[in-house]
Protein backbone atom coordinates (compact mmCIF):
# COMPACT_ATOMS: atom_id res chain seq x y z
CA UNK A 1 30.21 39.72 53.37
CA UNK A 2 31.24 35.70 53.71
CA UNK A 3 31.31 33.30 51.14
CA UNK A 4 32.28 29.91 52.22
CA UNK A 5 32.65 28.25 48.52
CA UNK A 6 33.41 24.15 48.16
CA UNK A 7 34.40 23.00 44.66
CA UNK A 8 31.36 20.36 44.56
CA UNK A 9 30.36 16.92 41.88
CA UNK A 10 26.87 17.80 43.31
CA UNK A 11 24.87 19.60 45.60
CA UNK A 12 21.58 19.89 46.73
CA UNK A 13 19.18 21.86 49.23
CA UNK A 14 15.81 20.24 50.63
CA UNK A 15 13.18 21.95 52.41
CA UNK A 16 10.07 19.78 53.76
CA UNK A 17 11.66 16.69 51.64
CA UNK A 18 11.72 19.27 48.65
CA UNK A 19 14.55 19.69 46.68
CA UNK A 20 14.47 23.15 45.92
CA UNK A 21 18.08 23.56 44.12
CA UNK A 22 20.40 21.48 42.65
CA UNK A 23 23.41 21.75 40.74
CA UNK A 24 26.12 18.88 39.54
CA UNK A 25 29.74 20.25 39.00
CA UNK A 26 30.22 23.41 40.47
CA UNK A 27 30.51 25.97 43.41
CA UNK A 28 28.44 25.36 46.66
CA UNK A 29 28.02 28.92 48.51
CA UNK A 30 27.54 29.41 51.99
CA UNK A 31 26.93 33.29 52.24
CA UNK A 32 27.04 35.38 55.01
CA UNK A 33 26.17 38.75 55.62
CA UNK A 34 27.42 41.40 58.33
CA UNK A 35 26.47 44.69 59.74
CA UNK A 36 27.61 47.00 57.02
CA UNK A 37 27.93 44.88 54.07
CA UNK A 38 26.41 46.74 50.80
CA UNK A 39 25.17 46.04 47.07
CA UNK A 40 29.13 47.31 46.35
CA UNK A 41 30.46 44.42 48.48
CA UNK A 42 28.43 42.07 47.30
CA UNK A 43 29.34 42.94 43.74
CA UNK A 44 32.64 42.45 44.59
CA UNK A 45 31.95 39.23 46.28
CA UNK A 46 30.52 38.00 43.09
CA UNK A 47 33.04 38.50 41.14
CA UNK A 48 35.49 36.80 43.63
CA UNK A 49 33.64 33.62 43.51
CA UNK A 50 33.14 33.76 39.90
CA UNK A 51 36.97 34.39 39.46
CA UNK A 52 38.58 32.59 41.84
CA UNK A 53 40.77 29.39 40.35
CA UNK A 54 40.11 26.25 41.70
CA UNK A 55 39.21 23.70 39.16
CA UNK A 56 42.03 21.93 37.82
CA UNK A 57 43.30 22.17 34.20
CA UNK A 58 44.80 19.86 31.92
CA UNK A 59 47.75 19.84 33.70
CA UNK A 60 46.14 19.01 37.38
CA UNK A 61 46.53 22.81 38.52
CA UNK A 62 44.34 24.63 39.87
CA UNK A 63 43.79 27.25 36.66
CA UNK A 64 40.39 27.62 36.10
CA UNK A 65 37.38 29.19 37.49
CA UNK A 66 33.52 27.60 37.99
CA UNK A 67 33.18 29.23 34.55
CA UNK A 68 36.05 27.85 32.74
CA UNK A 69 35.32 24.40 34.21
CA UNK A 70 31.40 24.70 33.00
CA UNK A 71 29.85 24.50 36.25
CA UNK A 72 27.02 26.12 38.15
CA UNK A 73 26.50 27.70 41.73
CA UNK A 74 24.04 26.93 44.57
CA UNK A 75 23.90 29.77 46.36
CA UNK A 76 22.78 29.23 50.54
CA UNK A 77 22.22 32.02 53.24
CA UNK A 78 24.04 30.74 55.95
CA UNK A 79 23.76 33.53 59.17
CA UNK A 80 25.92 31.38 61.50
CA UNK A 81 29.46 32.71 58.78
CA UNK A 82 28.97 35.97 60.81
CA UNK A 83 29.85 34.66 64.07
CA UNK A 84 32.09 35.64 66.78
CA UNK A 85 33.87 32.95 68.37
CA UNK A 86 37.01 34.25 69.77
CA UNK A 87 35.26 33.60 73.15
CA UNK A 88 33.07 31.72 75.24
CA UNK A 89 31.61 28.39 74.38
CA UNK A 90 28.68 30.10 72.68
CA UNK A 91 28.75 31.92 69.44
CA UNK A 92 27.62 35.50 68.93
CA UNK A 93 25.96 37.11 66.45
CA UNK A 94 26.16 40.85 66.76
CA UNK A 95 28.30 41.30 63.51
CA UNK A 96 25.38 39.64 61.44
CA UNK A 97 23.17 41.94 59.29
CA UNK A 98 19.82 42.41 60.60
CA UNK A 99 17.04 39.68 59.20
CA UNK A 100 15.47 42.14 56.75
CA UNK A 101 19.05 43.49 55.19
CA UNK A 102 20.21 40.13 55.03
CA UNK A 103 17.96 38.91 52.80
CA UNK A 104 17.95 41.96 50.81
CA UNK A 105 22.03 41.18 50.19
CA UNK A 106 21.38 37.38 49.68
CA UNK A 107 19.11 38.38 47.02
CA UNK A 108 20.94 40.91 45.12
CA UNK A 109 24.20 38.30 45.33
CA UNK A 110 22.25 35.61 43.58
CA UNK A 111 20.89 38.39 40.84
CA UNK A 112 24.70 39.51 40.45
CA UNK A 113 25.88 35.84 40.22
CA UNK A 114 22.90 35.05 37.81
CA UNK A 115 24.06 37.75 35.35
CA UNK A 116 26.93 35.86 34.23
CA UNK A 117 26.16 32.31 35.56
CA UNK A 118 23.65 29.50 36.05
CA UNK A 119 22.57 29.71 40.03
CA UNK A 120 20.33 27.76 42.07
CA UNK A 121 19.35 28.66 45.25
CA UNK A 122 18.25 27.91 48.90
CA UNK A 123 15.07 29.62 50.35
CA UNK A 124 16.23 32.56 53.33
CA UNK A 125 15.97 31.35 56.73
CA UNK A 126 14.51 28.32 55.86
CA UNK A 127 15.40 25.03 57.49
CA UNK A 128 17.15 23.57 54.96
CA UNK A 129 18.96 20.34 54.62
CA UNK A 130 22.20 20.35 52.81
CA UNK A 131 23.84 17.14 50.77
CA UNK A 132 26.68 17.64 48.68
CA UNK A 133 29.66 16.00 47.28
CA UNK A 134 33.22 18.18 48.24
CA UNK A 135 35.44 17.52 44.98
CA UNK A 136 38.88 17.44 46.46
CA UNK A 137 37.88 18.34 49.27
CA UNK A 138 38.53 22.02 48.29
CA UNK A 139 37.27 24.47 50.67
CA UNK A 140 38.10 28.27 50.75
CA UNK A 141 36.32 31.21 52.97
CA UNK A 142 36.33 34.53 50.93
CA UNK A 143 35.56 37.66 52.43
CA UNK A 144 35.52 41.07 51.51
């Protein structure tokens, strides 16, 4: 399982000129989901994104998590993380999770994320449109 995570001022998802999530300071996740991936995984995932410290304290470091920095998530299925592209001009997807499991992992991500955490959401397989505001920029690809 793939998380793509960018430390965001704001971020939004539109479908059919809908916004359907929004957040201001936060965590924009791209998540992606490969053969094999599980609710343990995911769990793990979770707590990854959750934890990891990339908001800047007092001092300017980078100390605190989306927690500790009050923000929120927007969490996005985004297939095209499970890529191969060691070869080829094309990209394959073999290692992605089938369509049905997938979804099933998105969805019990967001539940495990919105546990412990305000989290808005895209809409699976949709074509959605993507604005957002990278704070740094700050970028980091987690994967477990």
């Amino acid at each position: 399982m793939i998380a793509l995570i960018q430390r965001v001022t704001q971020a939004s998802v539109t479908i059919d000129n809908q916004i359907v999530g929004q957040i201001q300071n936060g965590l924009l996740v791209l998540l992606g989901v490969e053969q094999g991936d599980n609710e343990q995984k995911a769990i793990r995932l979770c707590e990854r994104v959750l934890g990891y410290r990339i908001f800047s304290d007092a001092d300017g470091k980078m100390n605190l998590n989306v927690q500790q920095a009050g923000g929120n998530l927007l969490v996005v299925s985004q297939f095209t993380l499970a890529a191969d592209t060691q070869k080829g001009m094309r990209p394959s997807f073999t290692k992605g999770a089938k369509p049905e499991e997938a979804q099933r992992m998105y969805e019990f991500f967001i539940s495990e994320c919105q546990k412990t955490i305000h989290t808005e959401t895209g809409q699976f397989a949709a074509d959605m449109k993507v604005q957002l505001t990278n704070d740094g920029p700050v970028t980091f690809w987690l994967q477990v």
